[in-house]
Protein backbone atom coordinates (compact mmCIF):
# COMPACT_ATOMS: atom_id res chain seq x y z
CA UNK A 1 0.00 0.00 0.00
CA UNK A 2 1.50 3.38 -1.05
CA UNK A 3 1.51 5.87 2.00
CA UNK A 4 0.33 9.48 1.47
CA UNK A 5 0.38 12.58 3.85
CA UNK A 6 -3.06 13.14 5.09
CA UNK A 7 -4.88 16.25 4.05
CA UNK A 8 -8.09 17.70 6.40
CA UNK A 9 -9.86 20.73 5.16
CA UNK A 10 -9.98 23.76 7.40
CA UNK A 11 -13.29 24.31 8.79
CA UNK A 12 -12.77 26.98 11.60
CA UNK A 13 -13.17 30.90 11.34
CA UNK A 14 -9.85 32.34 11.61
CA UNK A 15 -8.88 35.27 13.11
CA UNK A 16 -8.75 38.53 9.89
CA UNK A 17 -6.32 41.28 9.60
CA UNK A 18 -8.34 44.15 9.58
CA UNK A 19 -7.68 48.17 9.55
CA UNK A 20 -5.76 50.37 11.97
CA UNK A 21 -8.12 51.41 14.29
CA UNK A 22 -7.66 53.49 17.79
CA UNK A 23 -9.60 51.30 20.76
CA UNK A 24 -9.99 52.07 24.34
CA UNK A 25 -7.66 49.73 26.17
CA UNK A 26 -5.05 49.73 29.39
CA UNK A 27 -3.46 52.87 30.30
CA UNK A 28 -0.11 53.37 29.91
CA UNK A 29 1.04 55.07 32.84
CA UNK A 30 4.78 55.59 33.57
CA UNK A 31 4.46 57.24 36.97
CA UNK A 32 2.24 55.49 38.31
CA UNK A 33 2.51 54.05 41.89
CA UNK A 34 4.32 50.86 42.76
CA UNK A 35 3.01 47.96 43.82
CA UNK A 36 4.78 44.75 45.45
CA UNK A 37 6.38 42.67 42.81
CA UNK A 38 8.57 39.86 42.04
CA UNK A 39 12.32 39.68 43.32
CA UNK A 40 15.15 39.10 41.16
CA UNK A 41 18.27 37.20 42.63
CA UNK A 42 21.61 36.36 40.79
CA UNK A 43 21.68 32.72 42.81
CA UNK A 44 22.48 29.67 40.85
CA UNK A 45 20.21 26.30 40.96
CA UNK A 46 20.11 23.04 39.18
CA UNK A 47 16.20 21.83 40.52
CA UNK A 48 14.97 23.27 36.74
CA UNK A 49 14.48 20.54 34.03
CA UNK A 50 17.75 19.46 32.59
CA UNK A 51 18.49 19.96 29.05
CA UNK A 52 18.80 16.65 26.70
CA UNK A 53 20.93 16.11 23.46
CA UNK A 54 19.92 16.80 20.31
CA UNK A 55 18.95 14.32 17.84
CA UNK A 56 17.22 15.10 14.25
CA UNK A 57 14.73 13.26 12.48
CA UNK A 58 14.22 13.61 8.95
CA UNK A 59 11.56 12.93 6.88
CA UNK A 60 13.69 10.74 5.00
CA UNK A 61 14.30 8.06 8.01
CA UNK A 62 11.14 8.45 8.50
CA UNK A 63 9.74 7.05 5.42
CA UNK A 64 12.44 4.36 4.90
CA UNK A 65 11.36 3.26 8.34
CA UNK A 66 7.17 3.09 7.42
CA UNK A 67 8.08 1.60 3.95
CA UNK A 68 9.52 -1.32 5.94
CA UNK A 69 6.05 -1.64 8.24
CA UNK A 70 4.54 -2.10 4.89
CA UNK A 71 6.59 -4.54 3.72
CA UNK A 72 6.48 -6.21 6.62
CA UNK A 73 2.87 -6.66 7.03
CA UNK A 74 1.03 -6.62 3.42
CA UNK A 75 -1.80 -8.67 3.60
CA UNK A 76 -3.38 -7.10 6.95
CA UNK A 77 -3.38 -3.17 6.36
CA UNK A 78 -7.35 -1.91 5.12
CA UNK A 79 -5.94 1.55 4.46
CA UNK A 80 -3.92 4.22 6.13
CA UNK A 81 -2.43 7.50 6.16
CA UNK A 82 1.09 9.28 7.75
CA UNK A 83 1.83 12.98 8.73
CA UNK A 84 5.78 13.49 8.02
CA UNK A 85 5.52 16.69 9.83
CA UNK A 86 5.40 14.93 13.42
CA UNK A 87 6.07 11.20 12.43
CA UNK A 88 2.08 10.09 13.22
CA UNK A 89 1.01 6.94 11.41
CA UNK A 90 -2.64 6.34 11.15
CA UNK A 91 -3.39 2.16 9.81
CA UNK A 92 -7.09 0.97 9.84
CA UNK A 93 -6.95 -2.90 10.11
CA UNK A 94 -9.28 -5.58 11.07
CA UNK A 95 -9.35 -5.48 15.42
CA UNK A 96 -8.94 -9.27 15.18
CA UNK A 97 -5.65 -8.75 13.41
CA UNK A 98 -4.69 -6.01 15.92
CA UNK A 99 -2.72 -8.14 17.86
CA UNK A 100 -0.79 -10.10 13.99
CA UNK A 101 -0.40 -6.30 13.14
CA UNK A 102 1.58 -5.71 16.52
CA UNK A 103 3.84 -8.79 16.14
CA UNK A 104 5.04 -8.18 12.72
CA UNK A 105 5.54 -4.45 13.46
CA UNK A 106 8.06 -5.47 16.97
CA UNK A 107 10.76 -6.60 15.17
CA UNK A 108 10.99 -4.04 12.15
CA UNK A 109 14.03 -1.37 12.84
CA UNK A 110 12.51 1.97 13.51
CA UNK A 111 9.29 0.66 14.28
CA UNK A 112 7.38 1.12 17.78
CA UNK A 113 3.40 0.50 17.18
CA UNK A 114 0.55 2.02 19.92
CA UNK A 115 -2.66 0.75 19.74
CA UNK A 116 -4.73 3.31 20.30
CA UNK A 117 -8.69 2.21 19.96
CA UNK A 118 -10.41 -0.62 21.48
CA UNK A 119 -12.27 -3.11 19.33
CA UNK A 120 -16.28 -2.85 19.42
CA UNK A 121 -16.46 -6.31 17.36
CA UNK A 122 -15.50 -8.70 15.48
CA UNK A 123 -14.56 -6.90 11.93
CA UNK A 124 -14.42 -3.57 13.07
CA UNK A 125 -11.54 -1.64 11.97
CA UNK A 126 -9.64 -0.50 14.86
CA UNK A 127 -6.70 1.91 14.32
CA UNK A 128 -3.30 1.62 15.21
CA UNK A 129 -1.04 4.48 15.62
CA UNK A 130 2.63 3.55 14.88
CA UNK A 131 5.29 5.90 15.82
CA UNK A 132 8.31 5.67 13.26
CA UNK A 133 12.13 6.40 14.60
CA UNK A 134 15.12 6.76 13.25
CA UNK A 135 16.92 3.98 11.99
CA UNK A 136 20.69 3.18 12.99
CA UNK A 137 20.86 6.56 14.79
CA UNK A 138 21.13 6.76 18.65
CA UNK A 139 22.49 9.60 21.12
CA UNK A 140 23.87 7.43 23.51
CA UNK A 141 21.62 6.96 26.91
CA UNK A 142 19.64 9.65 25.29
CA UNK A 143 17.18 8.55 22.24
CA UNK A 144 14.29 10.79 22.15
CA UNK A 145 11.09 9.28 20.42
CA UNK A 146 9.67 11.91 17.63
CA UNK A 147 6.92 14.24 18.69
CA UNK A 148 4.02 12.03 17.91
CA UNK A 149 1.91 13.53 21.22
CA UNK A 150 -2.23 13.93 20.73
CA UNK A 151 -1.25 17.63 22.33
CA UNK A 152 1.07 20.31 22.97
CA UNK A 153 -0.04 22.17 25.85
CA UNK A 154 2.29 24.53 25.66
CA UNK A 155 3.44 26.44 22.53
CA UNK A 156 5.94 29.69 22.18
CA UNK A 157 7.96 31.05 19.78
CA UNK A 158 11.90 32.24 19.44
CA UNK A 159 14.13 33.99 17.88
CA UNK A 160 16.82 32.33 15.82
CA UNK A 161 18.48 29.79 18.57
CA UNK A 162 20.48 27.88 15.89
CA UNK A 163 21.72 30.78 13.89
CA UNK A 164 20.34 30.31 10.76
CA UNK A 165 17.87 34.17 10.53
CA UNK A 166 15.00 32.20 11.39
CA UNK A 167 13.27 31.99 14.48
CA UNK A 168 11.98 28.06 15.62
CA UNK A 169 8.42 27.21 17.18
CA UNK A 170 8.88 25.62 20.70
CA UNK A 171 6.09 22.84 21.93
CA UNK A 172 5.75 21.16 25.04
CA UNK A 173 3.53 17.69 24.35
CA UNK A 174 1.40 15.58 26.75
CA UNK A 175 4.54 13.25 27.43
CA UNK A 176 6.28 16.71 29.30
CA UNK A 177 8.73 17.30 26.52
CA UNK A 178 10.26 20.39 25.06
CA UNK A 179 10.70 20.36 21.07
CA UNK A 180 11.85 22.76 18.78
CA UNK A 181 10.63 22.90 15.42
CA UNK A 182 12.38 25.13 12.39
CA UNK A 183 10.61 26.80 10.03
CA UNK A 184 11.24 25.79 6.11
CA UNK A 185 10.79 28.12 3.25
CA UNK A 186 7.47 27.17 1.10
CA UNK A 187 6.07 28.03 4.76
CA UNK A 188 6.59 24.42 6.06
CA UNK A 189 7.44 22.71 9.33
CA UNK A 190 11.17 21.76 9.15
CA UNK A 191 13.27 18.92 11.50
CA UNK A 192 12.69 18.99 15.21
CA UNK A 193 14.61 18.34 18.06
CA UNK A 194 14.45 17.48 21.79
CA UNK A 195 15.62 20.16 24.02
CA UNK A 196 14.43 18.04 27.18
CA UNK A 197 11.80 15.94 29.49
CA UNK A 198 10.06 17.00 32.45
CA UNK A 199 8.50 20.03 31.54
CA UNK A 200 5.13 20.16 32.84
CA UNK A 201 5.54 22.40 35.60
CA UNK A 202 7.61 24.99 34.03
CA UNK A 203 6.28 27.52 31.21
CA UNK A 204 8.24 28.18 28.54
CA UNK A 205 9.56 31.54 27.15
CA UNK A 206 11.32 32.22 24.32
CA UNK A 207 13.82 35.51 25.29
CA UNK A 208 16.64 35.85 22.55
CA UNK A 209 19.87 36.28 24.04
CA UNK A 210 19.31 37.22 27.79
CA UNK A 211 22.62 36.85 29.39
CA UNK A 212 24.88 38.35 26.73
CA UNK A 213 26.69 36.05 24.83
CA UNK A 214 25.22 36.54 21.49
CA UNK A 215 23.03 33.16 21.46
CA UNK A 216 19.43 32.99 22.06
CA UNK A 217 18.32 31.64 25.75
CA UNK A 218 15.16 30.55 26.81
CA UNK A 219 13.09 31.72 30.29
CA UNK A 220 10.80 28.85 32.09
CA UNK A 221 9.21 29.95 35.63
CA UNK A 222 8.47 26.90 37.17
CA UNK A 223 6.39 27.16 41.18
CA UNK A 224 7.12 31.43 41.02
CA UNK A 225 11.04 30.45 40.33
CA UNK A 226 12.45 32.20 37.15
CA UNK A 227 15.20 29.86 35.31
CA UNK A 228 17.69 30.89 32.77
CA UNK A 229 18.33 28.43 29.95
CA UNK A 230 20.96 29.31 28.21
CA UNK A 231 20.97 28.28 24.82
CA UNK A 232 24.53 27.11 22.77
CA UNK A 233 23.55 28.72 19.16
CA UNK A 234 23.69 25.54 17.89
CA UNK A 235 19.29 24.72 18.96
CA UNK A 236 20.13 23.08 22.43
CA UNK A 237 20.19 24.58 26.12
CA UNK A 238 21.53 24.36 29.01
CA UNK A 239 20.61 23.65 32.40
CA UNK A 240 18.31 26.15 34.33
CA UNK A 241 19.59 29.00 36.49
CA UNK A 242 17.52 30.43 38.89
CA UNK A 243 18.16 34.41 38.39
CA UNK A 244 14.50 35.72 40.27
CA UNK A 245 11.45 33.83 42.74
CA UNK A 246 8.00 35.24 43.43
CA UNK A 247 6.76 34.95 39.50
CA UNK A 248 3.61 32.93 40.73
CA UNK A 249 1.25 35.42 40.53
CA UNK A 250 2.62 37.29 37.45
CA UNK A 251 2.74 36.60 33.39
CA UNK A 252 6.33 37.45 32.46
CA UNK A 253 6.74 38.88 28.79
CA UNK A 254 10.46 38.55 27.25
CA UNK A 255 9.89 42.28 25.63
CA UNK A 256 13.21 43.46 23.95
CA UNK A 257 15.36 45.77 24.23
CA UNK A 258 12.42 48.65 25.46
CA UNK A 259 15.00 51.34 26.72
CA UNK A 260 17.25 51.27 23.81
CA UNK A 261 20.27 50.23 25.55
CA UNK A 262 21.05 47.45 23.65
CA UNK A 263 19.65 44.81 26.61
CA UNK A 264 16.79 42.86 26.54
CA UNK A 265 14.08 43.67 29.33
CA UNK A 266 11.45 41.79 30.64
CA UNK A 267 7.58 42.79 31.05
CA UNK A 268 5.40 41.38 33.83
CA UNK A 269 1.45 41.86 34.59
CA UNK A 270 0.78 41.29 38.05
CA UNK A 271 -2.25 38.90 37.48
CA UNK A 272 -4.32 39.83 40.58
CA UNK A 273 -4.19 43.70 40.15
CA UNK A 274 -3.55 44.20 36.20
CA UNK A 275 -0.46 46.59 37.04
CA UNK A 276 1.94 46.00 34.20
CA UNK A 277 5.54 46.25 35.13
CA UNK A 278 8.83 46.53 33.23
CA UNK A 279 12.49 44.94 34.34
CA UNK A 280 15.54 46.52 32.36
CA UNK A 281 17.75 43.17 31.75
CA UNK A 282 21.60 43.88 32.79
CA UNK A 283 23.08 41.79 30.09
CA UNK A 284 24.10 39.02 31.85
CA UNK A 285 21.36 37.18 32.67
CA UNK A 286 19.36 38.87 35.07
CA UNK A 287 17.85 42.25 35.79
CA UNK A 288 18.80 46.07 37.13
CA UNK A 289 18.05 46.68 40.43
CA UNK A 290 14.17 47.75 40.68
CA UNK A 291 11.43 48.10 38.64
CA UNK A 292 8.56 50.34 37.34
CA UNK A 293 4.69 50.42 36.66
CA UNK A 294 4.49 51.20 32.75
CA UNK A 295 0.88 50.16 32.93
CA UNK A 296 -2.78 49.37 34.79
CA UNK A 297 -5.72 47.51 33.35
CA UNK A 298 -4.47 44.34 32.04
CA UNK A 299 -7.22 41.93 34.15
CA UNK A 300 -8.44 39.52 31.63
CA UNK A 301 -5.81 40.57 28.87
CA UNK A 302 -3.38 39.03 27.12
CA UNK A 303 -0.46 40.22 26.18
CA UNK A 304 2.87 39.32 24.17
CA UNK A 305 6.35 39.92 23.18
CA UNK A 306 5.86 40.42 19.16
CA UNK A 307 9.38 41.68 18.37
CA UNK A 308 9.31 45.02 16.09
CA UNK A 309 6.18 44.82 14.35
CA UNK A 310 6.09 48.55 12.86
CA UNK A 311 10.07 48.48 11.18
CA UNK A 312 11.33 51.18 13.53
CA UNK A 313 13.80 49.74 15.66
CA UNK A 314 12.18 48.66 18.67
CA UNK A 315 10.17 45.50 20.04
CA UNK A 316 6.59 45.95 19.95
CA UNK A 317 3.95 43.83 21.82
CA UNK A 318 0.22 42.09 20.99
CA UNK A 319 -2.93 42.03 23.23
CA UNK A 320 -5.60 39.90 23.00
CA UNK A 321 -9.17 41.15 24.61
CA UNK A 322 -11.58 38.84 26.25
CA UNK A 323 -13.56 39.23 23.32
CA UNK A 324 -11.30 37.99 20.62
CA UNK A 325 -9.84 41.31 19.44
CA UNK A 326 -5.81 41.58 18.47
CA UNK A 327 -4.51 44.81 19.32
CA UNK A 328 -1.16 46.40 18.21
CA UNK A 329 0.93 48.17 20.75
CA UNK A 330 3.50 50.08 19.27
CA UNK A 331 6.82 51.08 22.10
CA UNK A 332 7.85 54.26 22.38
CA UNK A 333 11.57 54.32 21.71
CA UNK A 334 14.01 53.98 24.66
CA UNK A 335 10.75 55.08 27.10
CA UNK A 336 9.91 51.51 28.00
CA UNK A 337 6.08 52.21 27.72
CA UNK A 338 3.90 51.83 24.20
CA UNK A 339 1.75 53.88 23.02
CA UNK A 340 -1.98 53.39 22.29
CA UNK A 341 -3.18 50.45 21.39
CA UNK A 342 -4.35 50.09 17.18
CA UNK A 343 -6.70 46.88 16.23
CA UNK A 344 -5.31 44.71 13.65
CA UNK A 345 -7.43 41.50 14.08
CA UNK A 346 -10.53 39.77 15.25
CA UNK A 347 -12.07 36.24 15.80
CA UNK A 348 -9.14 35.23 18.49
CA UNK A 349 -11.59 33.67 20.47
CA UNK A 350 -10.62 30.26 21.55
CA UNK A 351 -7.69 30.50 19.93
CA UNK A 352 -4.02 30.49 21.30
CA UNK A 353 -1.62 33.15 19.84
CA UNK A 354 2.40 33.01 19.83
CA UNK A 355 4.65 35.76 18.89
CA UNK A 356 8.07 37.21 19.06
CA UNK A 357 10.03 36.02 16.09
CA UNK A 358 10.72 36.12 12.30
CA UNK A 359 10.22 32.75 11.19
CA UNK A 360 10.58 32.70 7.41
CA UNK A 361 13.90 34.75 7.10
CA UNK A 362 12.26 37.97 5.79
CA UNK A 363 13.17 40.53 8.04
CA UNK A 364 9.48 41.13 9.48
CA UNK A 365 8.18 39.67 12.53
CA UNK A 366 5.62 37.09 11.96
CA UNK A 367 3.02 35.18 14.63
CA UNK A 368 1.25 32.04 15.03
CA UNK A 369 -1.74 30.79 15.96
CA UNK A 370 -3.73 27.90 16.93
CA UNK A 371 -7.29 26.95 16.82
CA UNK A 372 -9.38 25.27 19.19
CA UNK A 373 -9.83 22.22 17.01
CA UNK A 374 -5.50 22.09 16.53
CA UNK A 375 -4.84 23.50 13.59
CA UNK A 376 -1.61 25.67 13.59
CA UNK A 377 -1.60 28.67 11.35
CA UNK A 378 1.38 31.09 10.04
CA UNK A 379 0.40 34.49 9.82
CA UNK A 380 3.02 36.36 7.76
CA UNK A 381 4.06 39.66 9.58
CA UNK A 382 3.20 42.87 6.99
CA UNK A 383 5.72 45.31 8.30
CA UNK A 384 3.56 47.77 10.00
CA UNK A 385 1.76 46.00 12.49
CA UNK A 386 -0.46 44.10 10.37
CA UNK A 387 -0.05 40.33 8.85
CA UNK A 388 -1.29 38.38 6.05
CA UNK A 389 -4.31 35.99 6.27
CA UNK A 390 -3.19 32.80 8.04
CA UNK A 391 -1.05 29.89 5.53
CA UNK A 392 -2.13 26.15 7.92
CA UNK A 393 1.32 24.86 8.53
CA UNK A 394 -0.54 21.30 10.61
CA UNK A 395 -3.58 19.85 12.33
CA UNK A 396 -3.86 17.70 15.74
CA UNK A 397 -2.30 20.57 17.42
């Protein structure tokens, strides 16, 4: 049976790029009063989630490796279908060849089959899910299976951690793994690899290069800790380092360089009282002593890092109202506060939005988002704050 990549129509309303308009949002307010906040702290700590090695599975490996299922077991298939974006095999046989299925499938190199519905009776196709590896690779004690999870709970984006101009898509999946995916041109899904296990306590941040040494890191805050992960410009990290506590109560923003000194800084809404605070980074992986309000209002909004949406030099950042709307806040250069907030989108209801990096190469920040059924969508950044309807890059996200 010839394999094919499986195809599903889209059949959600996506989120439109609409025009520039001027909406009443949270105040920016520079001088406003402080409120109690998170501490920073420049002490070192290995309880974060360790980093793993990095291993890459191509789509090449991964075909040679179904081709072989097939050929191992031709008489017993009814039909089937495989992804090549995440390794997910889909075979429809009879349930009372489930179990012959299984037993040819053990012993063929690459191979590890899941079954993954229970008969109802006798004839009733039943579908197997077969994960495909690598063949004749390994990374030692480390071997990390492909990405083949029903769900990512948790996906971000960042900027450029291999080196290549292109920022990567990061996804935590249901097994508590971190993955980073690269972004092909054609607006595809490129190779993945395994940054590390054990993430389901920690939320992931994608930063850029936060403690100075011209590689891109990434941020987790994991039970109010903040961790530095320092990344090696080559797509892997390092262990975490503890550089701030007391982050419970707060969503953290990796913003940019806001002040124009040439450091990244960190934004931070205080989730109970929607005062939205700004950290100037010091360059080597943590923060300036103290902090200000640069905000007030954010209760029930989202908001995130989107990199320099507008083409003037400085990071920008995204909100998303209760009510589904995408709002544009453009910074005001070197101030460390944004000015009023522009509507460049809709219909974000139910849907999760990423931002903060330019993923196809082109010099403009793009975003993604995805769906409440899973789809994943690109939406191309435009230059001045708006982007381009969405391209969908895969489903069963």
């Amino acid at each position: 049976m010839k394999t094919r990549k499986t195809i599903t129509r889209i059949s959600v309303a996506f989120g439109m790029v609409v025009g520039l308009t001027l909406v009443g949002l949270p105040a920016q307010a520079a001088n406003a009063p402080k409120s109690a906040a998170p501490a920073v702290a420049a002490a070192v700590t290995n309880s974060a989630p360790a980093a793993a090695a990095k291993c890459l599975v191509s789509e090449a490996q991964a075909q040679v490796a179904l081709n072989k299922a097939f050929k191992a077991t031709p008489k017993i298939w009814m039909g089937g279908s495989w992804d090549a974006f995440d390794c997910r095999v889909r075979l429809m046989v009879r349930w009372d060849r489930a179990d012959q299925a299984m037993k040819l499938l053990q012993p063929v190199s690459g191979i590890r089959p899941i079954l993954s519905n229970k008969p109802m009776a006798l004839s009733t196709p039943s579908e197997i899910v077969v994960e495909v590896l690598p063949s004749g690779k390994s990374c030692g004690a480390v071997f990390p299976p492909p990405p083949c999870a029903w769900t990512y709970p948790q996906i971000a984006l960042s900027p450029d951690m291999t080196g290549n101009g292109k920022g990567e898509i990061l996804v935590v999946d249901d097994q508590t793994r971190l993955f980073r995916f690269s972004f092909l041109a054609g607006n595809k899904l490129g190779p993945w690899a395994h940054l590390g296990d054990k993430w389901s306590g920690t939320k992931v941040v994608g930063v850029g290069d936060w403690n100075g040494d011209g590689k891109a890191d990434l941020i987790g805050i994991s039970s109010g800790k903040m961790l530095l992960y320092p990344g090696n410009g080559k797509g892997s990290i390092g262990d975490g380092i503890e550089i701030g506590h007391g982050w419970s109560k707060y969503t953290v923003i990796p913003a940019g360089d806001l002040n124009g000194d040439g450091i990244p800084d960190m934004l931070a809404i205080n989730n109970s009282t929607g005062v939205l605070l700004f950290y100037a980074g010091n360059g080597k992986g943590g923060f300036k002593p103290g902090y200000k309000q640069v905000g007030h209002g954010w209760i029930g909004m989202q908001l995130f890092a989107a990199g320099d949406l507008n083409g003037d030099g400085t990071p920008d950042i995204l909100g998303l109202t209760a009510d589904g709307r995408m709002l544009f806040y453009p910074s005001n250069k070197g101030a460390g506060t944004f000015k009023p907030p522009q509507q460049v989108g809709h219909g974000w209801t139910g849907m999760t939005l990423v931002a903060g990096a330019d993923l196809d190469g082109d010099g403009k920040y793009d975003i993604m988002g995805r769906t409440k059924d899973g789809d994943l969508l690109f939406y191309r950044g435009g230059g001045k704050g708006t982007f381009a309807k969405p391209i969908k890059l895969a489903s069963g996200w």
